[in-house]
C-alpha atoms as a PDB file:
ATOM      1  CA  UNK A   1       2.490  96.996 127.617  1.00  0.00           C
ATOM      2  CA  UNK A   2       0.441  99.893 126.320  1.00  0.00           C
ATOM      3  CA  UNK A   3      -3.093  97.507 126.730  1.00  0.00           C
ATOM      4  CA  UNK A   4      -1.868  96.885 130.427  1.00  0.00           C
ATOM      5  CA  UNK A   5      -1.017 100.148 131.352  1.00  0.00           C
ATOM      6  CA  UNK A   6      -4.062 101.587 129.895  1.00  0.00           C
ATOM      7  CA  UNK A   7      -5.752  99.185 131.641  1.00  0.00           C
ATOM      8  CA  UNK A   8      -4.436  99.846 134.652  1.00  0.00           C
ATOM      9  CA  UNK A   9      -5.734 103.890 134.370  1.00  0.00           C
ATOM     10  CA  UNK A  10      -9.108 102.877 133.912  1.00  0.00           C
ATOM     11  CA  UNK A  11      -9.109 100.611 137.421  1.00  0.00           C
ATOM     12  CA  UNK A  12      -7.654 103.393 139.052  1.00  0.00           C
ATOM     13  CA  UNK A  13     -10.038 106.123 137.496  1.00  0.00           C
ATOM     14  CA  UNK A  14     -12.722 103.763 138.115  1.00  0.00           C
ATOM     15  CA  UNK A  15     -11.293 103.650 142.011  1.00  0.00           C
ATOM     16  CA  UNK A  16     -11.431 106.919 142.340  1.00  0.00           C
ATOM     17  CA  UNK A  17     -15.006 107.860 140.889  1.00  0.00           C
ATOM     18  CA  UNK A  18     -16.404 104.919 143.492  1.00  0.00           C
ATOM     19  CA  UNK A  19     -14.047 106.934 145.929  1.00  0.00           C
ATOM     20  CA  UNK A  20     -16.224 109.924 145.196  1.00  0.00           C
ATOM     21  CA  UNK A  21     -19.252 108.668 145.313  1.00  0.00           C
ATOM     22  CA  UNK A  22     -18.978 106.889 148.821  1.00  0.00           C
ATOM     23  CA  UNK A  23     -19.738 109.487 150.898  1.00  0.00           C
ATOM     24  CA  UNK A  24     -23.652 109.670 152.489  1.00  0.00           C
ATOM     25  CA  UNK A  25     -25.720 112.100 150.807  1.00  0.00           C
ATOM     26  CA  UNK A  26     -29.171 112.935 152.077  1.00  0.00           C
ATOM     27  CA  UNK A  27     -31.679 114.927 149.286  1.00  0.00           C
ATOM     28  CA  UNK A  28     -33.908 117.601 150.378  1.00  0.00           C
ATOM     29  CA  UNK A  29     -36.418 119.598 148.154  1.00  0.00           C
ATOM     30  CA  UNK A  30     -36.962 123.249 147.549  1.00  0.00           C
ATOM     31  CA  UNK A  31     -40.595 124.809 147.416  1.00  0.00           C
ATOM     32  CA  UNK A  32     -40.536 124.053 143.537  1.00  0.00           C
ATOM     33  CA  UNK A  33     -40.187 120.360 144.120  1.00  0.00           C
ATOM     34  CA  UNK A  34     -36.273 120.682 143.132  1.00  0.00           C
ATOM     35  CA  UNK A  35     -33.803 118.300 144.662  1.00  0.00           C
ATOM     36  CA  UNK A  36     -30.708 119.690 147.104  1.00  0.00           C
ATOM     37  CA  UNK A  37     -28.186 116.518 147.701  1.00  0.00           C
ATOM     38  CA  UNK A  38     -25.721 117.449 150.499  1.00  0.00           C
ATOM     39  CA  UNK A  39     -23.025 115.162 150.570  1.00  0.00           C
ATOM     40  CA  UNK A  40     -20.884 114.261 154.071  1.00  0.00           C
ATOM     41  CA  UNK A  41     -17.498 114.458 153.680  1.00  0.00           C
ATOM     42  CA  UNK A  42     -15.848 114.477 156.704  1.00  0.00           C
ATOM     43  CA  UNK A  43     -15.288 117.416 159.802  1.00  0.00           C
ATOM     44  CA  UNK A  44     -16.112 120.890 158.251  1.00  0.00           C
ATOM     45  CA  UNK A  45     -16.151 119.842 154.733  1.00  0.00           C
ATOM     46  CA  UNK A  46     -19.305 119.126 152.983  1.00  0.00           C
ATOM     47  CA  UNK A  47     -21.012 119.377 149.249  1.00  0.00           C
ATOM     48  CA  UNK A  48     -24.579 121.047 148.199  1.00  0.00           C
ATOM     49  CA  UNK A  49     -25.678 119.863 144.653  1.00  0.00           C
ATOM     50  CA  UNK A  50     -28.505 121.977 142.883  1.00  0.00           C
ATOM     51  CA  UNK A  51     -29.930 122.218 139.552  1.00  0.00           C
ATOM     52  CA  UNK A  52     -26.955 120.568 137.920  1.00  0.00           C
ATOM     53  CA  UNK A  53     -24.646 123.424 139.940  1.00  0.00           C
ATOM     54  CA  UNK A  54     -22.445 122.422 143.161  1.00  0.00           C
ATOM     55  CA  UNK A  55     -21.252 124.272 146.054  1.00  0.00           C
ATOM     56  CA  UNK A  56     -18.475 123.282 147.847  1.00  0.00           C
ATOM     57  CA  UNK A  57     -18.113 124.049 151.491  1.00  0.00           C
ATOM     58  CA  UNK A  58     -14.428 124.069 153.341  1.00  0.00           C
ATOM     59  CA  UNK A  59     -12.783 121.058 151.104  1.00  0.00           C
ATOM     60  CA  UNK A  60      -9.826 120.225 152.988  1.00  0.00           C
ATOM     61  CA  UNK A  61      -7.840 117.454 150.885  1.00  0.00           C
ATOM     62  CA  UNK A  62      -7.147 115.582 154.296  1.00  0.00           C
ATOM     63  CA  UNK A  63     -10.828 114.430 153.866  1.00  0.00           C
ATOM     64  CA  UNK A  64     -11.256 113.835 150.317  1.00  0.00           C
ATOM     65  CA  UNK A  65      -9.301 113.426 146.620  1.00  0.00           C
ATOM     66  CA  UNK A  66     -10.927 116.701 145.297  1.00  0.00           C
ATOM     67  CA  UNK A  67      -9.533 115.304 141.729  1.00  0.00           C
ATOM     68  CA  UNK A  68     -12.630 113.274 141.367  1.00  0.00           C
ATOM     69  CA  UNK A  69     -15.511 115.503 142.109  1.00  0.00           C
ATOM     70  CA  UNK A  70     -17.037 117.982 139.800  1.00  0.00           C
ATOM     71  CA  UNK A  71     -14.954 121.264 139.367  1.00  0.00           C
ATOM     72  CA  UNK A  72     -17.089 123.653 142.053  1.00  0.00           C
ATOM     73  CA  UNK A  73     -19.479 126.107 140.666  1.00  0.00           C
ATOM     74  CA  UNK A  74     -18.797 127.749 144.220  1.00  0.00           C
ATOM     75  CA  UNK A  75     -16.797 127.670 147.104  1.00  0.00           C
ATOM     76  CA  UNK A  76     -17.904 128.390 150.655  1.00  0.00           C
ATOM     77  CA  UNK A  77     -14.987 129.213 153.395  1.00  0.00           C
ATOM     78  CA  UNK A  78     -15.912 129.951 156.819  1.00  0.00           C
ATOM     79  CA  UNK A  79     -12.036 130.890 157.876  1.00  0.00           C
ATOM     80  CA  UNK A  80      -8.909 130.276 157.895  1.00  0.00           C
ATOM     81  CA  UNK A  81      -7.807 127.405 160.088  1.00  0.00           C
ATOM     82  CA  UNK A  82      -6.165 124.763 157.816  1.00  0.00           C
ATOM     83  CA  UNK A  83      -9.289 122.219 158.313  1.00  0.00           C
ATOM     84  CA  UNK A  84     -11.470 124.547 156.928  1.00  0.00           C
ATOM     85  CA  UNK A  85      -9.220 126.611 154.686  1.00  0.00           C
ATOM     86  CA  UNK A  86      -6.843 124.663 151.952  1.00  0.00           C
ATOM     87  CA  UNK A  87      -5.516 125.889 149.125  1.00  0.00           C
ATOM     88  CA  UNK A  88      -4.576 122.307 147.196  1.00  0.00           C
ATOM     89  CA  UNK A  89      -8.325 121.548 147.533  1.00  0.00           C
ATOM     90  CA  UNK A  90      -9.998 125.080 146.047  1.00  0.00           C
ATOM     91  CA  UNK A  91      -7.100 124.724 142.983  1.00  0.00           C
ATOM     92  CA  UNK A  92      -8.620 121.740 142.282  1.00  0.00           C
ATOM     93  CA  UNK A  93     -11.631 122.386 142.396  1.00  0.00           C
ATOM     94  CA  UNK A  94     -11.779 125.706 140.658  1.00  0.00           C
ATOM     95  CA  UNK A  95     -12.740 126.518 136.950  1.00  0.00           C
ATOM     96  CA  UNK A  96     -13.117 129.175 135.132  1.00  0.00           C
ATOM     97  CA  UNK A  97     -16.078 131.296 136.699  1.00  0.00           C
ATOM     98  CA  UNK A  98     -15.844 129.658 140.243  1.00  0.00           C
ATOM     99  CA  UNK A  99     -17.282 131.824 142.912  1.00  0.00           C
ATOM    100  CA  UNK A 100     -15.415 132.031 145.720  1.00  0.00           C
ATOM    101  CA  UNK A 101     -16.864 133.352 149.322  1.00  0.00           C
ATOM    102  CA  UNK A 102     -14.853 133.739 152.067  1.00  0.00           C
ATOM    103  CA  UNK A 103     -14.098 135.984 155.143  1.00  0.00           C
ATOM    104  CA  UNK A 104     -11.560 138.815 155.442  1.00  0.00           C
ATOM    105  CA  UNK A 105      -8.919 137.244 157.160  1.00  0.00           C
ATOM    106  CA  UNK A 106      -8.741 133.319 155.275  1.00  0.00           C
ATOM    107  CA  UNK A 107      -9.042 135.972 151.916  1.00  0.00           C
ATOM    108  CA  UNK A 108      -5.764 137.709 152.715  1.00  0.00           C
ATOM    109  CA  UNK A 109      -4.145 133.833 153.371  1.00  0.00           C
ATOM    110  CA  UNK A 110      -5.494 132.448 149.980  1.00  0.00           C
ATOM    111  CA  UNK A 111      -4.817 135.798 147.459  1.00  0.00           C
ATOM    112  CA  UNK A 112      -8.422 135.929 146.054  1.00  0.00           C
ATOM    113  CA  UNK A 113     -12.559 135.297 146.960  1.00  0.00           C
ATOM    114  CA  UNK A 114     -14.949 137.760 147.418  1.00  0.00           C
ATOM    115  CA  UNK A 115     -14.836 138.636 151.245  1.00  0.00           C
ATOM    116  CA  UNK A 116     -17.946 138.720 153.579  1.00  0.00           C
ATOM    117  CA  UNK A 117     -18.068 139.879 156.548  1.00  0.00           C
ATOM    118  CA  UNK A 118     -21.204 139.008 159.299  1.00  0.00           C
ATOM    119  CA  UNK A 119     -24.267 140.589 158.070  1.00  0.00           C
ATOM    120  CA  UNK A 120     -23.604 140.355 154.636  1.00  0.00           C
ATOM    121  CA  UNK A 121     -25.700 139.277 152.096  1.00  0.00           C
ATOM    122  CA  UNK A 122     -24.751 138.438 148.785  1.00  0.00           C
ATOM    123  CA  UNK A 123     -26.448 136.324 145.986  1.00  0.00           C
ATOM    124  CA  UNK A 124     -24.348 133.728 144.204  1.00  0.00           C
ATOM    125  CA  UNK A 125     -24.776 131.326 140.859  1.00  0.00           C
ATOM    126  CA  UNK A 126     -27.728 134.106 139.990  1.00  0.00           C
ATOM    127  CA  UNK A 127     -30.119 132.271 142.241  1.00  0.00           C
ATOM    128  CA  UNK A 128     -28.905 131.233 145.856  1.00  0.00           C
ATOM    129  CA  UNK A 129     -29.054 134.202 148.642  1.00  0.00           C
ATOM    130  CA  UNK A 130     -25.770 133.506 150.935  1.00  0.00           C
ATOM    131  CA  UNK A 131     -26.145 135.393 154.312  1.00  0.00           C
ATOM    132  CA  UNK A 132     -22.845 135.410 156.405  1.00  0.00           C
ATOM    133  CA  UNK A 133     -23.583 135.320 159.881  1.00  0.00           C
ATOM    134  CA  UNK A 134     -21.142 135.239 163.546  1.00  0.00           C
ATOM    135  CA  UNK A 135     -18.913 132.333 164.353  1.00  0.00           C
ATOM    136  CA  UNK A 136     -17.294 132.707 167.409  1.00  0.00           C
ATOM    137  CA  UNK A 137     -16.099 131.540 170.846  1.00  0.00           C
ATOM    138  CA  UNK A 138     -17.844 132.845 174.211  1.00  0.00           C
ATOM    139  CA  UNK A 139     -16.409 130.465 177.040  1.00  0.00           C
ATOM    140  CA  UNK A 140     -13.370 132.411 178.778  1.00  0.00           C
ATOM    141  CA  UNK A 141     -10.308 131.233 177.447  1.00  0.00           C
ATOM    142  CA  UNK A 142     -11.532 130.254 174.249  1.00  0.00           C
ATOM    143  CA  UNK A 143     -12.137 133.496 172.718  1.00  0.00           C
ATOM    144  CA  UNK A 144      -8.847 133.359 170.708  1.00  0.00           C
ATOM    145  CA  UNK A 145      -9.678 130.223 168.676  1.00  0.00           C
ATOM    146  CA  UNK A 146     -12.447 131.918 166.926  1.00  0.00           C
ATOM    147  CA  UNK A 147     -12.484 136.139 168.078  1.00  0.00           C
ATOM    148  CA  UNK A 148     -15.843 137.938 167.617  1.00  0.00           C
ATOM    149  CA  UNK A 149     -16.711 139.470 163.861  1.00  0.00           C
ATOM    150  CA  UNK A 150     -13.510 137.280 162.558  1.00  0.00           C
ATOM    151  CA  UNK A 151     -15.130 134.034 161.152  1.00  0.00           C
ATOM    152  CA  UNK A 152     -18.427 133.600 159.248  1.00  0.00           C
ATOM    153  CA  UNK A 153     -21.378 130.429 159.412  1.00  0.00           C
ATOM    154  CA  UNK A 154     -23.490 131.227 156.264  1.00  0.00           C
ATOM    155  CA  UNK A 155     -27.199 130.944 156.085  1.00  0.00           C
ATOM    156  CA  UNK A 156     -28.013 129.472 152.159  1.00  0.00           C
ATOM    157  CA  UNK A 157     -31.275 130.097 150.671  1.00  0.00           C
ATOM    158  CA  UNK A 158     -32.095 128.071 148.053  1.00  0.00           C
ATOM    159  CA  UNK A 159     -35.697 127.819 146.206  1.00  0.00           C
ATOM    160  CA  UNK A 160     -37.196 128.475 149.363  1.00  0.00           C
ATOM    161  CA  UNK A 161     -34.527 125.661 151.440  1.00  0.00           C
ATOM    162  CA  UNK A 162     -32.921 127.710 154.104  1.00  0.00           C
ATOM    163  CA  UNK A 163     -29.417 125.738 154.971  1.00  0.00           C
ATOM    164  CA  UNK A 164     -27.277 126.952 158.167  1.00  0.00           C
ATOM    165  CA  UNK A 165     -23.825 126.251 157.907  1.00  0.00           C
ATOM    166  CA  UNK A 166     -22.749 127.163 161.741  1.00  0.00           C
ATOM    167  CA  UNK A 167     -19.004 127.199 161.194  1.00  0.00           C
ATOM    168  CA  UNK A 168     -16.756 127.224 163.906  1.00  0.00           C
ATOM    169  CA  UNK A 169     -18.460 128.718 167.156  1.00  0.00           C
ATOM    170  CA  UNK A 170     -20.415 128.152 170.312  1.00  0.00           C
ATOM    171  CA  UNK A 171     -24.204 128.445 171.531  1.00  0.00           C
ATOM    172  CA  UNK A 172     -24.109 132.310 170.726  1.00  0.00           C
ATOM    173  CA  UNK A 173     -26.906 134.983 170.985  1.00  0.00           C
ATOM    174  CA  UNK A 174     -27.148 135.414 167.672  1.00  0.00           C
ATOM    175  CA  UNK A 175     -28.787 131.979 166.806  1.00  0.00           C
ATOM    176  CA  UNK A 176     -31.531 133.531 168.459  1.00  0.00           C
ATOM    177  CA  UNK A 177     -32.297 135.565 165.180  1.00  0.00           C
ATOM    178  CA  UNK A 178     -32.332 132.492 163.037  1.00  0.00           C
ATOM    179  CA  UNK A 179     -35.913 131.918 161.521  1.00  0.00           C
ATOM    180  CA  UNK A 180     -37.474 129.131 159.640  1.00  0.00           C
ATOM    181  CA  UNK A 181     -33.907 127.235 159.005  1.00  0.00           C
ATOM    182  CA  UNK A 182     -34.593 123.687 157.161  1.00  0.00           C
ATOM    183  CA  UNK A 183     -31.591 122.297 157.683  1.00  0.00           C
ATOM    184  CA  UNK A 184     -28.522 122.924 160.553  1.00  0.00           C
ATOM    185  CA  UNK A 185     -25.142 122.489 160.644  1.00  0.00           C
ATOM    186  CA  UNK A 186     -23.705 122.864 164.485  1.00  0.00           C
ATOM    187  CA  UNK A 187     -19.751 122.148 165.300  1.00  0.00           C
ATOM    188  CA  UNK A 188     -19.457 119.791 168.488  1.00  0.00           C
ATOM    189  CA  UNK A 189     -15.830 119.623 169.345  1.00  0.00           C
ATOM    190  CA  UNK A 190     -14.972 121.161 172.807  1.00  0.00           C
ATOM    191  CA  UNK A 191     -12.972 123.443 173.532  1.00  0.00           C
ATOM    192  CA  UNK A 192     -12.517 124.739 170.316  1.00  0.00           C
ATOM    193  CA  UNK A 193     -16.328 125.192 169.157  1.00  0.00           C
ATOM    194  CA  UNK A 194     -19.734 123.773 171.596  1.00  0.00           C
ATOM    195  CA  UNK A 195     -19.716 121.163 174.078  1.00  0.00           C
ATOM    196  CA  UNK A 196     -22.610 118.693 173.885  1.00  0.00           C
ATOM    197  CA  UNK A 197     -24.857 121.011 175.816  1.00  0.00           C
ATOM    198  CA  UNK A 198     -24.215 123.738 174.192  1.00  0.00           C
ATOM    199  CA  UNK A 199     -25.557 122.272 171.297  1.00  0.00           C
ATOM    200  CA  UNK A 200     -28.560 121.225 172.435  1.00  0.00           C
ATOM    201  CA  UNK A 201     -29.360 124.479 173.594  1.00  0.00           C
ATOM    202  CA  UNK A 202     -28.091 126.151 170.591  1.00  0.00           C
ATOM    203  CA  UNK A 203     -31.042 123.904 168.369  1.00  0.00           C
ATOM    204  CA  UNK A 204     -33.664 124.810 171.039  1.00  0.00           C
ATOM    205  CA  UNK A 205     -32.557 128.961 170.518  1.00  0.00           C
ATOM    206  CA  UNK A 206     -34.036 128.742 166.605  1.00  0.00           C
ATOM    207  CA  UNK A 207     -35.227 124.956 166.205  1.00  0.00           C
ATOM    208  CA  UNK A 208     -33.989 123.953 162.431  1.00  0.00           C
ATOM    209  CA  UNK A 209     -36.126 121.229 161.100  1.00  0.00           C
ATOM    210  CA  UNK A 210     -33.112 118.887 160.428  1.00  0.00           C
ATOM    211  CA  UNK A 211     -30.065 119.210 162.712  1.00  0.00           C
ATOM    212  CA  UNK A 212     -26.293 117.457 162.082  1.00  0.00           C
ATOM    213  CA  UNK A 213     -23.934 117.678 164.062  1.00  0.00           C
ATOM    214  CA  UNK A 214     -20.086 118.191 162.726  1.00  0.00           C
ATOM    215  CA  UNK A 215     -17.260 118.842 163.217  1.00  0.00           C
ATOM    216  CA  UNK A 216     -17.337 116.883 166.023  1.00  0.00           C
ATOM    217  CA  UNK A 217     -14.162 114.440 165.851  1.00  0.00           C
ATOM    218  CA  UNK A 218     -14.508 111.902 169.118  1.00  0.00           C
ATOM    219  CA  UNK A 219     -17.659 114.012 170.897  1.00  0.00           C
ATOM    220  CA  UNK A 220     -20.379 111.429 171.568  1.00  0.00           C
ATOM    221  CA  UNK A 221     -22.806 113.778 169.337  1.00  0.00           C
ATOM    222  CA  UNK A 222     -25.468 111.027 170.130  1.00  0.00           C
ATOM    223  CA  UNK A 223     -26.344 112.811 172.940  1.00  0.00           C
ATOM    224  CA  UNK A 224     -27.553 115.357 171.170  1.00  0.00           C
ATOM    225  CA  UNK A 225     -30.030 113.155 169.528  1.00  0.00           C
ATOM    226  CA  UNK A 226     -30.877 111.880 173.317  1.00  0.00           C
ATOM    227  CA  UNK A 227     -31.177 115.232 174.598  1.00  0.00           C
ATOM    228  CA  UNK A 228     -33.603 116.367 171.864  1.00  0.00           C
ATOM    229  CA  UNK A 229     -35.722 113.453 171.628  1.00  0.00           C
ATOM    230  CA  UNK A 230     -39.341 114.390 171.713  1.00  0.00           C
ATOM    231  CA  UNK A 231     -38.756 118.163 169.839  1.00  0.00           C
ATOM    232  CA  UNK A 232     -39.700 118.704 166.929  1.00  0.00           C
ATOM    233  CA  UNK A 233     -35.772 118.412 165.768  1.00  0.00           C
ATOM    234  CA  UNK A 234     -35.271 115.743 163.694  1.00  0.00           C
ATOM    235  CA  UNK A 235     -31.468 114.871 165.099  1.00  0.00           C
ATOM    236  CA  UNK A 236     -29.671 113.215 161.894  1.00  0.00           C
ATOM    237  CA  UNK A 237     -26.205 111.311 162.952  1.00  0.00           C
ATOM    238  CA  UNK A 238     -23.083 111.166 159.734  1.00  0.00           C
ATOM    239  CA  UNK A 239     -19.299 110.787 159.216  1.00  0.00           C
ATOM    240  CA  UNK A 240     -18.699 114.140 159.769  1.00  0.00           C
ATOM    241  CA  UNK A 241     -16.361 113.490 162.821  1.00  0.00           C
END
Protein backbone atom coordinates (compact mmCIF):
# COMPACT_ATOMS: atom_id res chain seq x y z
CA UNK A 1 0.00 0.00 0.00
CA UNK A 2 2.65 2.44 1.13
CA UNK A 3 4.95 1.47 -2.35
CA UNK A 4 1.65 2.26 -4.37
CA UNK A 5 0.70 5.26 -2.84
CA UNK A 6 4.10 6.63 -2.91
CA UNK A 7 4.13 5.76 -6.22
CA UNK A 8 1.29 7.32 -7.09
CA UNK A 9 2.83 11.01 -5.62
CA UNK A 10 5.66 10.80 -7.75
CA UNK A 11 3.29 10.40 -11.17
CA UNK A 12 1.38 13.14 -10.00
CA UNK A 13 4.44 15.41 -8.98
CA UNK A 14 5.95 14.34 -12.10
CA UNK A 15 2.41 15.60 -13.87
CA UNK A 16 2.60 18.59 -12.52
CA UNK A 17 6.37 19.67 -13.15
CA UNK A 18 5.60 18.65 -17.11
CA UNK A 19 2.42 20.85 -16.34
CA UNK A 20 4.83 23.66 -15.60
CA UNK A 21 7.01 23.40 -18.04
CA UNK A 22 4.47 23.35 -21.05
CA UNK A 23 4.00 26.69 -21.53
CA UNK A 24 6.09 28.55 -24.70
CA UNK A 25 8.95 30.43 -23.57
CA UNK A 26 10.93 32.59 -25.95
CA UNK A 27 14.79 33.71 -24.56
CA UNK A 28 16.08 37.06 -25.20
CA UNK A 29 19.59 38.44 -24.19
CA UNK A 30 20.70 41.45 -22.27
CA UNK A 31 23.76 43.66 -23.47
CA UNK A 32 26.05 41.29 -21.30
CA UNK A 33 25.10 38.28 -23.33
CA UNK A 34 22.68 37.12 -20.30
CA UNK A 35 19.60 35.12 -21.08
CA UNK A 36 15.79 36.60 -20.20
CA UNK A 37 13.18 33.49 -20.74
CA UNK A 38 9.60 34.90 -20.68
CA UNK A 39 7.26 32.27 -20.34
CA UNK A 40 3.34 32.49 -21.85
CA UNK A 41 0.96 31.63 -19.56
CA UNK A 42 -2.20 32.56 -20.57
CA UNK A 43 -4.30 36.31 -20.79
CA UNK A 44 -2.40 38.82 -18.51
CA UNK A 45 -0.28 36.38 -16.77
CA UNK A 46 3.20 35.80 -17.79
CA UNK A 47 6.87 34.80 -16.22
CA UNK A 48 10.45 36.68 -16.73
CA UNK A 49 13.40 34.38 -15.65
CA UNK A 50 16.88 36.14 -15.05
CA UNK A 51 20.08 35.24 -13.58
CA UNK A 52 18.63 32.34 -11.65
CA UNK A 53 15.82 35.10 -10.21
CA UNK A 54 12.02 35.10 -11.55
CA UNK A 55 9.46 37.66 -11.82
CA UNK A 56 6.09 36.89 -11.90
CA UNK A 57 3.62 39.07 -13.67
CA UNK A 58 -0.40 38.96 -12.76
CA UNK A 59 -0.56 34.96 -11.88
CA UNK A 60 -4.10 34.32 -11.83
CA UNK A 61 -4.59 30.50 -10.73
CA UNK A 62 -7.40 30.22 -13.49
CA UNK A 63 -4.36 29.98 -15.89
CA UNK A 64 -1.88 28.01 -14.13
CA UNK A 65 -1.15 25.53 -10.81
CA UNK A 66 1.22 28.18 -9.24
CA UNK A 67 2.22 25.05 -6.83
CA UNK A 68 4.68 23.93 -9.38
CA UNK A 69 6.67 26.91 -10.39
CA UNK A 70 9.50 28.42 -8.51
CA UNK A 71 8.42 30.52 -5.39
CA UNK A 72 8.63 34.30 -7.16
CA UNK A 73 11.57 36.41 -6.39
CA UNK A 74 8.98 39.22 -7.48
CA UNK A 75 5.62 39.91 -8.25
CA UNK A 76 4.35 42.38 -10.83
CA UNK A 77 0.45 43.55 -10.53
CA UNK A 78 -0.89 45.93 -12.91
CA UNK A 79 -4.49 46.22 -10.91
CA UNK A 80 -6.99 44.90 -9.45
CA UNK A 81 -9.46 43.12 -11.68
CA UNK A 82 -9.56 39.42 -10.60
CA UNK A 83 -7.65 38.25 -13.98
CA UNK A 84 -4.89 40.20 -13.16
CA UNK A 85 -5.08 40.41 -9.38
CA UNK A 86 -5.41 36.92 -7.23
CA UNK A 87 -4.59 36.39 -4.02
CA UNK A 88 -4.43 32.22 -4.03
CA UNK A 89 -1.78 32.67 -6.77
CA UNK A 90 0.75 35.48 -4.98
CA UNK A 91 0.35 33.08 -1.52
CA UNK A 92 1.72 30.59 -3.43
CA UNK A 93 4.05 31.97 -4.90
CA UNK A 94 5.53 34.10 -2.19
CA UNK A 95 8.65 33.40 0.08
CA UNK A 96 10.29 34.98 2.38
CA UNK A 97 11.82 38.26 0.74
CA UNK A 98 9.30 38.35 -2.25
CA UNK A 99 8.95 41.76 -3.72
CA UNK A 100 5.78 42.70 -4.37
CA UNK A 101 4.79 45.80 -6.87
CA UNK A 102 1.55 46.83 -7.31
CA UNK A 103 -0.75 49.92 -7.75
CA UNK A 104 -2.67 51.84 -5.08
CA UNK A 105 -5.93 50.57 -5.47
CA UNK A 106 -5.24 46.32 -6.12
CA UNK A 107 -2.70 47.20 -2.78
CA UNK A 108 -5.60 48.21 -0.55
CA UNK A 109 -7.60 44.75 -2.00
CA UNK A 110 -4.57 42.41 -1.27
CA UNK A 111 -3.25 44.00 2.44
CA UNK A 112 0.45 44.42 1.36
CA UNK A 113 3.06 45.33 -1.91
CA UNK A 114 4.85 48.26 -2.33
CA UNK A 115 2.47 50.67 -4.31
CA UNK A 116 3.46 52.57 -7.56
CA UNK A 117 1.82 54.91 -8.97
CA UNK A 118 2.48 56.17 -12.99
CA UNK A 119 5.77 57.77 -13.14
CA UNK A 120 7.36 55.89 -10.65
CA UNK A 121 10.48 54.37 -10.74
CA UNK A 122 11.71 51.95 -8.47
CA UNK A 123 14.59 49.33 -8.68
CA UNK A 124 13.83 45.77 -7.63
CA UNK A 125 16.03 42.34 -6.91
CA UNK A 126 19.11 45.10 -6.63
CA UNK A 127 19.43 45.13 -10.38
CA UNK A 128 16.15 45.52 -12.56
CA UNK A 129 14.80 49.34 -12.96
CA UNK A 130 10.75 48.91 -12.93
CA UNK A 131 9.12 52.12 -14.39
CA UNK A 132 5.25 52.22 -13.85
CA UNK A 133 3.66 53.86 -16.58
CA UNK A 134 -0.52 54.79 -17.60
CA UNK A 135 -3.01 52.07 -18.32
CA UNK A 136 -6.13 53.33 -19.19
CA UNK A 137 -9.29 53.54 -21.33
CA UNK A 138 -9.90 56.59 -23.85
CA UNK A 139 -12.98 55.43 -26.07
CA UNK A 140 -16.26 57.09 -24.48
CA UNK A 141 -17.93 54.71 -22.46
CA UNK A 142 -15.08 52.77 -21.58
CA UNK A 143 -13.38 55.04 -19.30
CA UNK A 144 -14.71 53.19 -16.18
CA UNK A 145 -13.07 49.81 -16.91
CA UNK A 146 -9.68 51.20 -16.51
CA UNK A 147 -10.01 55.35 -15.15
CA UNK A 148 -6.94 57.55 -15.87
CA UNK A 149 -3.81 57.44 -13.15
CA UNK A 150 -5.69 54.16 -11.58
CA UNK A 151 -3.83 51.16 -13.22
CA UNK A 152 -0.12 50.79 -14.09
CA UNK A 153 1.81 48.89 -17.47
CA UNK A 154 5.48 48.72 -16.23
CA UNK A 155 8.46 49.35 -18.37
CA UNK A 156 11.40 46.56 -17.03
CA UNK A 157 14.92 47.27 -17.61
CA UNK A 158 17.01 44.58 -17.40
CA UNK A 159 20.94 44.47 -18.38
CA UNK A 160 20.21 46.81 -20.96
CA UNK A 161 16.60 44.62 -22.19
CA UNK A 162 13.87 47.15 -21.98
CA UNK A 163 10.43 44.94 -21.53
CA UNK A 164 6.89 46.85 -21.78
CA UNK A 165 4.29 45.25 -19.99
CA UNK A 166 1.16 47.45 -21.41
CA UNK A 167 -1.42 46.29 -18.90
CA UNK A 168 -4.85 46.93 -19.36
CA UNK A 169 -5.41 50.09 -21.70
CA UNK A 170 -5.89 51.49 -25.14
CA UNK A 171 -3.66 53.25 -27.95
CA UNK A 172 -2.90 56.19 -25.43
CA UNK A 173 -0.65 59.32 -25.85
CA UNK A 174 1.63 58.29 -23.62
CA UNK A 175 3.15 55.37 -25.72
CA UNK A 176 4.40 58.14 -27.58
CA UNK A 177 7.20 58.64 -24.87
CA UNK A 178 8.29 55.06 -25.04
CA UNK A 179 11.98 54.81 -26.39
CA UNK A 180 14.12 51.98 -27.46
CA UNK A 181 11.57 49.16 -25.96
CA UNK A 182 12.94 45.47 -26.94
CA UNK A 183 10.15 43.73 -26.26
CA UNK A 184 6.04 44.76 -26.06
CA UNK A 185 3.30 43.56 -24.41
CA UNK A 186 -0.16 45.21 -25.90
CA UNK A 187 -3.82 43.94 -24.53
CA UNK A 188 -6.22 43.25 -27.61
CA UNK A 189 -9.60 42.56 -26.19
CA UNK A 190 -12.28 45.19 -27.17
CA UNK A 191 -14.09 46.96 -25.35
CA UNK A 192 -12.35 46.54 -22.36
CA UNK A 193 -8.61 47.39 -23.55
CA UNK A 194 -7.59 48.12 -27.79
CA UNK A 195 -9.36 46.96 -30.70
CA UNK A 196 -7.20 45.49 -33.47
CA UNK A 197 -6.44 48.91 -34.84
CA UNK A 198 -5.70 50.38 -32.05
CA UNK A 199 -2.99 48.18 -31.67
CA UNK A 200 -1.44 48.55 -34.65
CA UNK A 201 -1.25 52.06 -34.23
CA UNK A 202 -0.24 51.85 -30.71
CA UNK A 203 3.25 49.69 -32.08
CA UNK A 204 3.72 52.32 -34.86
CA UNK A 205 3.53 55.38 -31.80
CA UNK A 206 7.09 53.84 -30.22
CA UNK A 207 7.94 50.71 -32.54
CA UNK A 208 9.23 47.87 -29.88
CA UNK A 209 11.48 45.48 -31.61
CA UNK A 210 9.35 42.40 -30.63
CA UNK A 211 5.58 42.91 -30.21
CA UNK A 212 2.88 40.16 -28.53
CA UNK A 213 -0.17 40.62 -28.36
CA UNK A 214 -2.30 39.49 -25.04
CA UNK A 215 -4.75 39.55 -23.41
CA UNK A 216 -6.60 39.12 -26.26
CA UNK A 217 -9.18 36.13 -25.57
CA UNK A 218 -11.15 35.48 -29.16
CA UNK A 219 -9.62 38.88 -31.06
CA UNK A 220 -8.13 37.65 -34.34
CA UNK A 221 -4.65 39.31 -33.10
CA UNK A 222 -3.30 37.97 -36.52
CA UNK A 223 -4.21 40.97 -37.94
CA UNK A 224 -1.95 42.68 -36.21
CA UNK A 225 0.81 40.70 -37.66
CA UNK A 226 -0.98 41.49 -41.24
CA UNK A 227 -1.25 45.01 -40.56
CA UNK A 228 2.43 45.40 -39.60
CA UNK A 229 3.98 43.33 -42.12
CA UNK A 230 6.83 45.10 -43.77
CA UNK A 231 7.86 47.37 -40.33
CA UNK A 232 10.45 46.79 -38.70
CA UNK A 233 8.08 45.03 -35.85
CA UNK A 234 8.74 41.69 -35.56
CA UNK A 235 4.83 40.59 -34.74
CA UNK A 236 5.27 37.29 -32.47
CA UNK A 237 1.74 35.23 -32.13
CA UNK A 238 1.29 32.89 -28.33
CA UNK A 239 -1.38 31.37 -26.03
CA UNK A 240 -1.90 34.35 -24.36
CA UNK A 241 -5.67 34.54 -25.33
Amino acid sequence: MKLKYLMLMFAMLSTGFASAGSFDTDTFKTKSNKEVIITFIKHGSLMLTYNKQSIQIDPVSEYADYSVFPKADAILITHEHGDHLDQKAISILTKKGTSIVINESAQKKLGKGTVMKNGDKIKILGHITVEAVPAYNTTPGREMFHPRHRDNGYLLTIDGLRIYIAGDTEDILEMKELKNIDVAFLPVNQPYTMTVPQAVHAAKMFMPKVLYPYHFGNTDVNKIKTELKGSSIDVRIRKME
